[in-house]
Protein backbone atom coordinates (compact mmCIF):
# COMPACT_ATOMS: atom_id res chain seq x y z
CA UNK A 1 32.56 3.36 -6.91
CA UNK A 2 34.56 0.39 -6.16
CA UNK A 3 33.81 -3.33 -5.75
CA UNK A 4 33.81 -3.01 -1.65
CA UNK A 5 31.32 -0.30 -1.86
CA UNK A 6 29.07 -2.45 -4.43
CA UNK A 7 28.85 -5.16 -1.59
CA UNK A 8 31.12 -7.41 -3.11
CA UNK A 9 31.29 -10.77 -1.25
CA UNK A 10 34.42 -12.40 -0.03
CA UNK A 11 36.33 -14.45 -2.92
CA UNK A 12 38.02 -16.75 -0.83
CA UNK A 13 37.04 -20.51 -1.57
CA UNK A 14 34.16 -20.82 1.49
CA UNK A 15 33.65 -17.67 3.11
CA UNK A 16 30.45 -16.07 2.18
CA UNK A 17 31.12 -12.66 4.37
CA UNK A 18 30.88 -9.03 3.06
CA UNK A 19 34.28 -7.40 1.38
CA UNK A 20 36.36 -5.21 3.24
CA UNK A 21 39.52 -4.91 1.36
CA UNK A 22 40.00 -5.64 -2.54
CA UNK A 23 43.57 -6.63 -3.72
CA UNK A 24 45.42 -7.74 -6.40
CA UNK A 25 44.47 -11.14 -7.16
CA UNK A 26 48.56 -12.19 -7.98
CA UNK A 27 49.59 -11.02 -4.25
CA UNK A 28 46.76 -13.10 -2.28
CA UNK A 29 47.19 -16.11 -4.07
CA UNK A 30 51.35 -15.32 -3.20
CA UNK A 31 50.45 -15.22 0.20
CA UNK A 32 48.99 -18.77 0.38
CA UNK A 33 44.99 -18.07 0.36
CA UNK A 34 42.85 -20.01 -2.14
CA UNK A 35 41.29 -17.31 -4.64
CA UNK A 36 38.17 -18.46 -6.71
CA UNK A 37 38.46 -14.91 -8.85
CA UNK A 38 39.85 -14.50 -12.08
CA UNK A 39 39.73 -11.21 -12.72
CA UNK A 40 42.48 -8.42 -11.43
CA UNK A 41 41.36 -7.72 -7.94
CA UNK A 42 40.20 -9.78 -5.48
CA UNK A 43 37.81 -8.91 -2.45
CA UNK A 44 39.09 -10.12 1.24
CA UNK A 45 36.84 -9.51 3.85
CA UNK A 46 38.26 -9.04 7.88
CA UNK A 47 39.56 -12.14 8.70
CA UNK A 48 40.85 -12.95 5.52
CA UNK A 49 42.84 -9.30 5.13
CA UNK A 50 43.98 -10.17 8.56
CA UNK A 51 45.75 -13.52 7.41
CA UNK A 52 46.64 -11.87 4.08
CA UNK A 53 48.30 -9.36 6.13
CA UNK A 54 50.16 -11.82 8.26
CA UNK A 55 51.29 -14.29 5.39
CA UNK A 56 52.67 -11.14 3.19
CA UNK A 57 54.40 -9.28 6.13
CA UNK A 58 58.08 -10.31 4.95
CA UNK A 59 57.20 -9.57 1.26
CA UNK A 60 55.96 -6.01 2.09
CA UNK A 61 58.62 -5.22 4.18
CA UNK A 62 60.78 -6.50 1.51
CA UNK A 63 59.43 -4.05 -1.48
CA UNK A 64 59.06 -1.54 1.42
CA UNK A 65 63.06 -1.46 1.46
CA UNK A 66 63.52 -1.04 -1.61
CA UNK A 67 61.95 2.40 -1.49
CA UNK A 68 63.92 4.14 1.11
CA UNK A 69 66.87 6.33 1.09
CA UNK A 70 69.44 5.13 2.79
């Protein structure tokens, strides 16, 4: 089972919502959101996956490149 599935709360600093996503914690605080979780992953619930997603759209498409055949 994994930490979504537990009912793992949002880590973001304020947001008390239910966990939708969990990431690693290096990549969300890359993308400019305020992590209060120490550990490896990090739980994002909707809206915060959503601005996760929309902060780290260069970098993804960035490692994304990297990995196809020209």
């Amino acid at each position: 089972m994994g930490l979504v599935s537990k009912g793992a709360k949002c880590n973001v600093d304020g947001c008390d919502d239910d966990g939708a996503r969990s990431l690693n914690t290096a990549k969300v605080e890359n993308a400019g959101l305020r992590v209060n979780s120490a550990g490896k992953k990090t739980v994002l619930c909707k809206t915060h996956y959503k601005e996760y997603k929309k902060e780290s759209k260069d970098d993804r498409e960035l490692e994304r490149a990297r990995f196809d055949r020209f």
